[in-house]
Protein backbone atom coordinates (compact mmCIF):
# COMPACT_ATOMS: atom_id res chain seq x y z
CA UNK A 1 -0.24 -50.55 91.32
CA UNK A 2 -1.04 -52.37 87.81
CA UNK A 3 -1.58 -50.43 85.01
CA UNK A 4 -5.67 -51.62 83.88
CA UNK A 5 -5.95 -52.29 80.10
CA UNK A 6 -9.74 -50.48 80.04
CA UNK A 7 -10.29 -51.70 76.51
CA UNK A 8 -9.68 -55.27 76.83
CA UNK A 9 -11.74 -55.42 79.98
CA UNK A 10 -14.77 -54.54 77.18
CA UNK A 11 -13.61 -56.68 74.94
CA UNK A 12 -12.90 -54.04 72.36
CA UNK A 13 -10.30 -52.74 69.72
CA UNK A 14 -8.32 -49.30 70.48
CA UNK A 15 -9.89 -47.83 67.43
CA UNK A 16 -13.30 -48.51 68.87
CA UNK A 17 -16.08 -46.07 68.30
CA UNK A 18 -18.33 -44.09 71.27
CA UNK A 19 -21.41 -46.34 69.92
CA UNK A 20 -19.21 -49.31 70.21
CA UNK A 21 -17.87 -48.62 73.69
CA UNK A 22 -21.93 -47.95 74.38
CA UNK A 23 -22.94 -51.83 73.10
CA UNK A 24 -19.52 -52.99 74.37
CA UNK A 25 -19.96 -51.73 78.02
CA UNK A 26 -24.09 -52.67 78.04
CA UNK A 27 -23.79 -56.04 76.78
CA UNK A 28 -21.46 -56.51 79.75
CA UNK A 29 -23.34 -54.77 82.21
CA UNK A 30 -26.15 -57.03 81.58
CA UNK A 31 -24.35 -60.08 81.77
CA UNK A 32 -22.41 -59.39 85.21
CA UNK A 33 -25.26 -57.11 86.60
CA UNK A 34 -25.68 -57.77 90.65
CA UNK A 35 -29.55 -58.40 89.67
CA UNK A 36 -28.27 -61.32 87.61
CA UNK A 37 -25.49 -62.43 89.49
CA UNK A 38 -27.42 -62.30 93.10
CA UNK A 39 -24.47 -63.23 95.95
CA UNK A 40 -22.04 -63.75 93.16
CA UNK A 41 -18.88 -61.80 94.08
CA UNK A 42 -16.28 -62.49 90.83
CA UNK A 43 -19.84 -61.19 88.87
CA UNK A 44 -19.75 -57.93 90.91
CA UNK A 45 -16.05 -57.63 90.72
CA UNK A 46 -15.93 -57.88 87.18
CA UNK A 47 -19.31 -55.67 87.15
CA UNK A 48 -17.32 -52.77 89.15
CA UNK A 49 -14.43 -53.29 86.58
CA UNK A 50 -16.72 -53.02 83.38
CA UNK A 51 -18.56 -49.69 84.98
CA UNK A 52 -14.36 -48.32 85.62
CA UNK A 53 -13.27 -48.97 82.18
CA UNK A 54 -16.64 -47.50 80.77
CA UNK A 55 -15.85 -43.98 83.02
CA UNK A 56 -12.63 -43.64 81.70
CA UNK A 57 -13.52 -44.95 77.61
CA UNK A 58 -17.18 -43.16 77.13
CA UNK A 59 -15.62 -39.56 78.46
CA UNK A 60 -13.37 -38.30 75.20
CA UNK A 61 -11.37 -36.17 77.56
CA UNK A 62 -10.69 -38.72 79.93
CA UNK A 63 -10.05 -41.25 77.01
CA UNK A 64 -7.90 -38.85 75.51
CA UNK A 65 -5.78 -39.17 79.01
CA UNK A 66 -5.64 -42.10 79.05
CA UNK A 67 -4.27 -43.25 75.87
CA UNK A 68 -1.83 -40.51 75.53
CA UNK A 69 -0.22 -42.15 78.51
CA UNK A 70 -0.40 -45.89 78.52
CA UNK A 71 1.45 -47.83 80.14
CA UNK A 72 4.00 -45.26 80.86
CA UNK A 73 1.15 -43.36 83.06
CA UNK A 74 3.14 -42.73 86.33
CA UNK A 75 6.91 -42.23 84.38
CA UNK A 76 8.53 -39.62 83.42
CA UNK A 77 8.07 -35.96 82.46
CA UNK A 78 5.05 -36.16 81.39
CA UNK A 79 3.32 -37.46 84.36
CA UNK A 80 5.03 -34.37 86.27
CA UNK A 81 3.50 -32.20 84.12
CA UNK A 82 0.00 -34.08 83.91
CA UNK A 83 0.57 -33.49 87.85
CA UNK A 84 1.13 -29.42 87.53
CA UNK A 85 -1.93 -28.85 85.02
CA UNK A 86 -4.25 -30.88 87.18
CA UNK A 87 -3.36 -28.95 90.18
CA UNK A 88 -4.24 -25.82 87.51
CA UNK A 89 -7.03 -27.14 86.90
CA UNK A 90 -7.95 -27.77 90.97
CA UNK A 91 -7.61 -24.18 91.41
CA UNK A 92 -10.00 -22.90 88.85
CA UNK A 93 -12.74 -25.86 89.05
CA UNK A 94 -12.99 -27.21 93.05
CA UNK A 95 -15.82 -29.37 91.83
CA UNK A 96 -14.33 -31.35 88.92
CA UNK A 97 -11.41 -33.87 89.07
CA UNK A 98 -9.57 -34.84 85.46
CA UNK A 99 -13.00 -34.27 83.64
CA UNK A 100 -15.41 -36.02 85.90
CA UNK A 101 -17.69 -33.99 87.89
CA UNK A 102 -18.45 -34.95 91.77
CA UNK A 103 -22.00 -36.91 90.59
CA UNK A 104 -20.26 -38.90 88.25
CA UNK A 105 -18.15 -40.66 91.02
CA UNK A 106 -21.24 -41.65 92.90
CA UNK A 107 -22.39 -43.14 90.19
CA UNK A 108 -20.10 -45.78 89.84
CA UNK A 109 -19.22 -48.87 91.75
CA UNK A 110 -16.11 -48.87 93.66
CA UNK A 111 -13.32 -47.75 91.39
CA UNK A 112 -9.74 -49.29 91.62
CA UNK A 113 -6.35 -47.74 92.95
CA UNK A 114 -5.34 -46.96 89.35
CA UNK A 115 -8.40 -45.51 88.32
CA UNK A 116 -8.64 -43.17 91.81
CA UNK A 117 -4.44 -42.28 90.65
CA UNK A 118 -5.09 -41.27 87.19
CA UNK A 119 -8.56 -39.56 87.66
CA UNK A 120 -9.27 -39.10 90.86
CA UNK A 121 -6.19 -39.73 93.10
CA UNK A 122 -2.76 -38.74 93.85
CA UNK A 123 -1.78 -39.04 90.50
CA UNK A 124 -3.42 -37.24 87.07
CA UNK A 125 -6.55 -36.48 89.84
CA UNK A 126 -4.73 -34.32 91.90
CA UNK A 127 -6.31 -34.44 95.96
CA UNK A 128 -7.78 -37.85 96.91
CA UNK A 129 -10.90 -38.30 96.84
CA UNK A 130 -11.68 -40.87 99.52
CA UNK A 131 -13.67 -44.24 98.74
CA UNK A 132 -16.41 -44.13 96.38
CA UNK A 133 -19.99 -44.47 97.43
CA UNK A 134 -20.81 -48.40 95.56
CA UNK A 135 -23.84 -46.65 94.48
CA UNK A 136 -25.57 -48.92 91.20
CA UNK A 137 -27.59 -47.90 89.32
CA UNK A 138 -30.66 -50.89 88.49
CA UNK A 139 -30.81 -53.42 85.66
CA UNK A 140 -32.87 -51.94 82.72
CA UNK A 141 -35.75 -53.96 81.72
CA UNK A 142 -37.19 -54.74 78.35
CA UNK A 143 -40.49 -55.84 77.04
CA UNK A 144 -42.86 -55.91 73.97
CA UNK A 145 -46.40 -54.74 73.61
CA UNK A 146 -48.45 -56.25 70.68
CA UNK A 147 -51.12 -53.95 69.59
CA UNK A 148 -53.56 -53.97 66.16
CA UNK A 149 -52.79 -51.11 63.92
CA UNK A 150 -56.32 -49.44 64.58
CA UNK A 151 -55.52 -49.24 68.17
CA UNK A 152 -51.88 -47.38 67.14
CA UNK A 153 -54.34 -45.08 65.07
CA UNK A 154 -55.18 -42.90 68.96
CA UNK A 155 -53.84 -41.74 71.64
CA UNK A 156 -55.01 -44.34 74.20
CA UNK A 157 -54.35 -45.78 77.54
CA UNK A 158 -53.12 -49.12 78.18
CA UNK A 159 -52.33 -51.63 81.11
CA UNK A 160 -49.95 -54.53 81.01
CA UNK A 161 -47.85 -57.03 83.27
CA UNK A 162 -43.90 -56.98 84.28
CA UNK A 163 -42.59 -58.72 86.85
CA UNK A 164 -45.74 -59.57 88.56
CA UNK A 165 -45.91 -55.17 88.20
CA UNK A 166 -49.28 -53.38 86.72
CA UNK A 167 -48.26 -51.09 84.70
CA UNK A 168 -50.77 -47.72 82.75
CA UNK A 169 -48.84 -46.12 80.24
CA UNK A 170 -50.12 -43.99 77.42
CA UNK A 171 -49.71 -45.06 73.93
CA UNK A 172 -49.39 -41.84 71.63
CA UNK A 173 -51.27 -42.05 68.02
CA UNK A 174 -48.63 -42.98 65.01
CA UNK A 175 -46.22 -45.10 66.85
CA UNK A 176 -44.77 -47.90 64.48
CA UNK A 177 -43.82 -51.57 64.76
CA UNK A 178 -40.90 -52.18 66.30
CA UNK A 179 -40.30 -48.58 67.51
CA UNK A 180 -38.82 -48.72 71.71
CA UNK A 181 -39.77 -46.02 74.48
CA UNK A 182 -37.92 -45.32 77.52
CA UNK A 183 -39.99 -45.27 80.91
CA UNK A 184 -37.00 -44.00 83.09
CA UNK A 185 -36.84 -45.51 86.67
CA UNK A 186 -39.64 -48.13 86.14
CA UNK A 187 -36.61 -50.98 85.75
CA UNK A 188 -35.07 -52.77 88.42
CA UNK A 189 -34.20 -51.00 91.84
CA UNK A 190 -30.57 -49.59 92.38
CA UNK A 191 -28.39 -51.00 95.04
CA UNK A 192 -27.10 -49.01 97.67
CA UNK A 193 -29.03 -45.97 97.37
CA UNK A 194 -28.39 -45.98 93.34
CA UNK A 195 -31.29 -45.05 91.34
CA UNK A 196 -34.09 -47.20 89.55
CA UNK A 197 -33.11 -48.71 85.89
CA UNK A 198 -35.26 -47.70 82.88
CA UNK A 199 -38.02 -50.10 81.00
CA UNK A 200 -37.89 -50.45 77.69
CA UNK A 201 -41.05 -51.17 75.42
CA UNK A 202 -41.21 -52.68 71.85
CA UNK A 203 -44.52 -52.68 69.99
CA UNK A 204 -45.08 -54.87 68.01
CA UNK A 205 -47.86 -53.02 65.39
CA UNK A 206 -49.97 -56.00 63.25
CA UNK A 207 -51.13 -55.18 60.25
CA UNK A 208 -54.75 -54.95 59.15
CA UNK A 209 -56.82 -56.68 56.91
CA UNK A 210 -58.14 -53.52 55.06
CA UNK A 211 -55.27 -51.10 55.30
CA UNK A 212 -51.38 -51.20 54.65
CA UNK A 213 -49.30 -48.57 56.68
CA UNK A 214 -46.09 -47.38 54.49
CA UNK A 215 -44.95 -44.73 56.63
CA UNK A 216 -47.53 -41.93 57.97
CA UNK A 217 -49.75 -43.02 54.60
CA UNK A 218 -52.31 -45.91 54.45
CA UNK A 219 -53.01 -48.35 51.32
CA UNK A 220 -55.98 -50.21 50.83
CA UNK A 221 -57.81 -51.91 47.48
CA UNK A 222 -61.31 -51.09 46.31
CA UNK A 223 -63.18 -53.79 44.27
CA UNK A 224 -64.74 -51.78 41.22
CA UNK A 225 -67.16 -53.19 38.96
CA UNK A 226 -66.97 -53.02 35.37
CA UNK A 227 -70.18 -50.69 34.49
CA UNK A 228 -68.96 -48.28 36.88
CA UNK A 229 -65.34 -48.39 35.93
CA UNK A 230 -66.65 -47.81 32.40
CA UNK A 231 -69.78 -45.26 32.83
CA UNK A 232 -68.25 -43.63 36.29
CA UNK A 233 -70.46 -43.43 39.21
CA UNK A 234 -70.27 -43.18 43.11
CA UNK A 235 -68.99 -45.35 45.40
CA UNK A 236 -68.17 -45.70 49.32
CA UNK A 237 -64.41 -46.29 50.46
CA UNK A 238 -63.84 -47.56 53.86
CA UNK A 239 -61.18 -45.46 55.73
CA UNK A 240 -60.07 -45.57 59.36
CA UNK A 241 -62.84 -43.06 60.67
CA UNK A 242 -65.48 -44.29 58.82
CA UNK A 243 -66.79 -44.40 55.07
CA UNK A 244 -66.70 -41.70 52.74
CA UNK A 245 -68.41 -41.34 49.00
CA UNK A 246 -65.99 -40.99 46.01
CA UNK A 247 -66.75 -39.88 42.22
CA UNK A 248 -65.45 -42.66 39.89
CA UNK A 249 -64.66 -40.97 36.31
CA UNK A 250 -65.57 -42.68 33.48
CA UNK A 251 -62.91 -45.76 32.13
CA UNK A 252 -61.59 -45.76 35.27
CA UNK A 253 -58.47 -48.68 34.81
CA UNK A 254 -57.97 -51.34 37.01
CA UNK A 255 -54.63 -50.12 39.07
CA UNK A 256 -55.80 -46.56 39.14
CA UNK A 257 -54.61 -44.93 41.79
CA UNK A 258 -56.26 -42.22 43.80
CA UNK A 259 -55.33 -39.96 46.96
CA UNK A 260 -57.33 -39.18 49.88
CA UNK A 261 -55.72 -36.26 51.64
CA UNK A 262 -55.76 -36.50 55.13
CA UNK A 263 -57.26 -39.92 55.46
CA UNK A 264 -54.23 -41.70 56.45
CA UNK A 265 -52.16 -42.29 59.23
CA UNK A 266 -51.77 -39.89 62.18
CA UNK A 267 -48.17 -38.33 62.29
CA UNK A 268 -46.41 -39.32 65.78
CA UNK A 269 -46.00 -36.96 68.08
CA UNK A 270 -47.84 -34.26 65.75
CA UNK A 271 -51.17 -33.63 66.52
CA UNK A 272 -53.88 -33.07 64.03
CA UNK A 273 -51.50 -33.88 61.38
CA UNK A 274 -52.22 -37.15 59.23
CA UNK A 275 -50.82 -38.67 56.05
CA UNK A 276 -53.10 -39.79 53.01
CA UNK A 277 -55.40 -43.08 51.77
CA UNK A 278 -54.12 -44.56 49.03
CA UNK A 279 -57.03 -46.11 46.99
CA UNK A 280 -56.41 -48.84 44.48
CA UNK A 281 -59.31 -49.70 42.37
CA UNK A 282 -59.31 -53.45 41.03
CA UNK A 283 -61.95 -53.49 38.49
CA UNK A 284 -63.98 -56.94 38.57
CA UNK A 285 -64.95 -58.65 35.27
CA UNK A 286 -68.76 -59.75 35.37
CA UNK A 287 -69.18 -63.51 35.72
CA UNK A 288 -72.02 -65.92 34.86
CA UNK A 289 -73.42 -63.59 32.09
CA UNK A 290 -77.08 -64.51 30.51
CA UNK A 291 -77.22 -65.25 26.47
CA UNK A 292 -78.74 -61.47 26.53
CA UNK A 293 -76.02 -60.12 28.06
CA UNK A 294 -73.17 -61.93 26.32
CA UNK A 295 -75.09 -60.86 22.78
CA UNK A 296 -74.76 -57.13 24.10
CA UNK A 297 -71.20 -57.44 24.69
CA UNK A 298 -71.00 -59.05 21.20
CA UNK A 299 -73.12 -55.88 19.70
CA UNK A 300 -70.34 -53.56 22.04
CA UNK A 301 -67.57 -55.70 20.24
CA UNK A 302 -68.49 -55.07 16.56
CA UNK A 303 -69.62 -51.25 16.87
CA UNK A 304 -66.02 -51.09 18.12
CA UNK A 305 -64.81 -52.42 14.77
């Protein structure tokens, strides 16, 4: 039988890392799915071949195997004595052949005479294993959810379309844009008895006019007129569960910064925990003065002298 060059079925260098083998193997899988590729059998042979070389690459024991060999897999010494310590091996662990346990066969397509030798056959496998079950597992899905940042501001409930599919999931407070969730088994369904694939959601979080998100904090600006800013007073700042009243202090400066603790964003996945408001005050020169008022400003100017 032909030796199988597992990294060039990927498309990827020897030197690869696990997370590229991961994007390697799933950009594949997508491309040469079944679900894709209905009635197409060169798509499902090369599918079966991507999910083999993916077995062997993504398990660092079996990876380790495998390169230590090569080509020269069934020659020489070595082989006879990959032979011995798999039989070693058989003895001690009756439910594991050459680092893959019985599940992980099953969950495979229908893996090649080299593959069965090496891993799972005569070979580096020790006792055959019979054929393998052509069990796949269903395409993943993906979507995107828009939602306003007040709504991202509670735990809430929402229903949206997929594939002609109603779906209720429910939303936790503090999620950001462009974060993904996994809902496992709502994806396409498996083949043969394999199991559902997973759906995964993007929101998309749009921004308000009022408030700024920068992390679990909020931003906003507060207009501020000049008397106040000078004398100090009271005023009411908007914040996302309602107004509340704030002391100004006396020559307050435009750009003044203050901090409402606990007025912010909630904290995902942390209940009752929220960042701060961040309060910018902009302080707003008067416009369209009288002549009275323009000759107390003039008074204000010279007692300043």
């Amino acid at each position: 039988m032909a030796y199988i060059d597992y990294y060039k079925v990927l498309g990827i260098d020897q030197k690869a890392t696990a997370d590229q083998i991961k994007k390697a193997y799933r950009k594949l899988a997508r491309k040469y799915h079944p679900d894709v590729n209905p009635g197409d059998k060169e798509a499902e042979r090369k599918f079966k071949e991507i999910n083999e070389a993916n077995e062997v690459l993504s398990h660092p024991e079996n990876r380790a195997k495998y390169d230590k060999y090569g080509e020269n897999w069934k020659h020489g010494e070595q082989y006879e004595q990959a032979q011995q310590q798999q039989r070693g091996r058989q003895s001690r662990q009756s439910s594991s052949y050459g680092g893959f346990a019985d599940t992980d066969f099953e969950n495979g397509a229908d893996f090649s005479d080299f593959f069965q030798s090496m891993f799972g056959g005569g070979g580096f496998g020790g006792a055959s294993r019979g054929s393998a079950s052509g069990k796949f597992k269903g395409q993943d899905l993906e979507a995107s959810l828009n939602l306003h940042l007040r709504d991202v501001a509670k735990t809430h409930q929402q229903t949206f379309e997929i594939n002609g599919k109603k779906l209720r999931i429910t939303i936790p407070a503090g999620v950001a844009d462009g974060q993904k969730i996994k809902l496992k088994g709502h994806g396409n369904p498996g083949h043969n008895g394999g199991p559902n694939g997973d759906l995964f959601i993007t929101f998309n979080v749009q921004e308000d006019a009022e408030f700024k998100r920068q992390g679990d904090n909020l931003t906003s600006e507060v207009d501020l007129d000049l008397y106040t800013a000078i004398l100090g007073g009271e005023i009411e700042v908007k914040t996302l569960d309602g107004a509340v009243k704030l002391k100004v202090k006396p020559e307050t400066q435009s750009g003044t910064k203050v901090r409402l603790k606990g007025k912010g964003f909630p904290v995902y996945k942390k209940e009752g925990e929220f960042g701060d408001l961040l309060v910018t005050y902009n302080v707003q020169l008067p416009k369209n003065l009288t002549e009275a008022e323009k000759e107390l400003f003039l008074q204000l100017k010279n007692l300043k002298k």
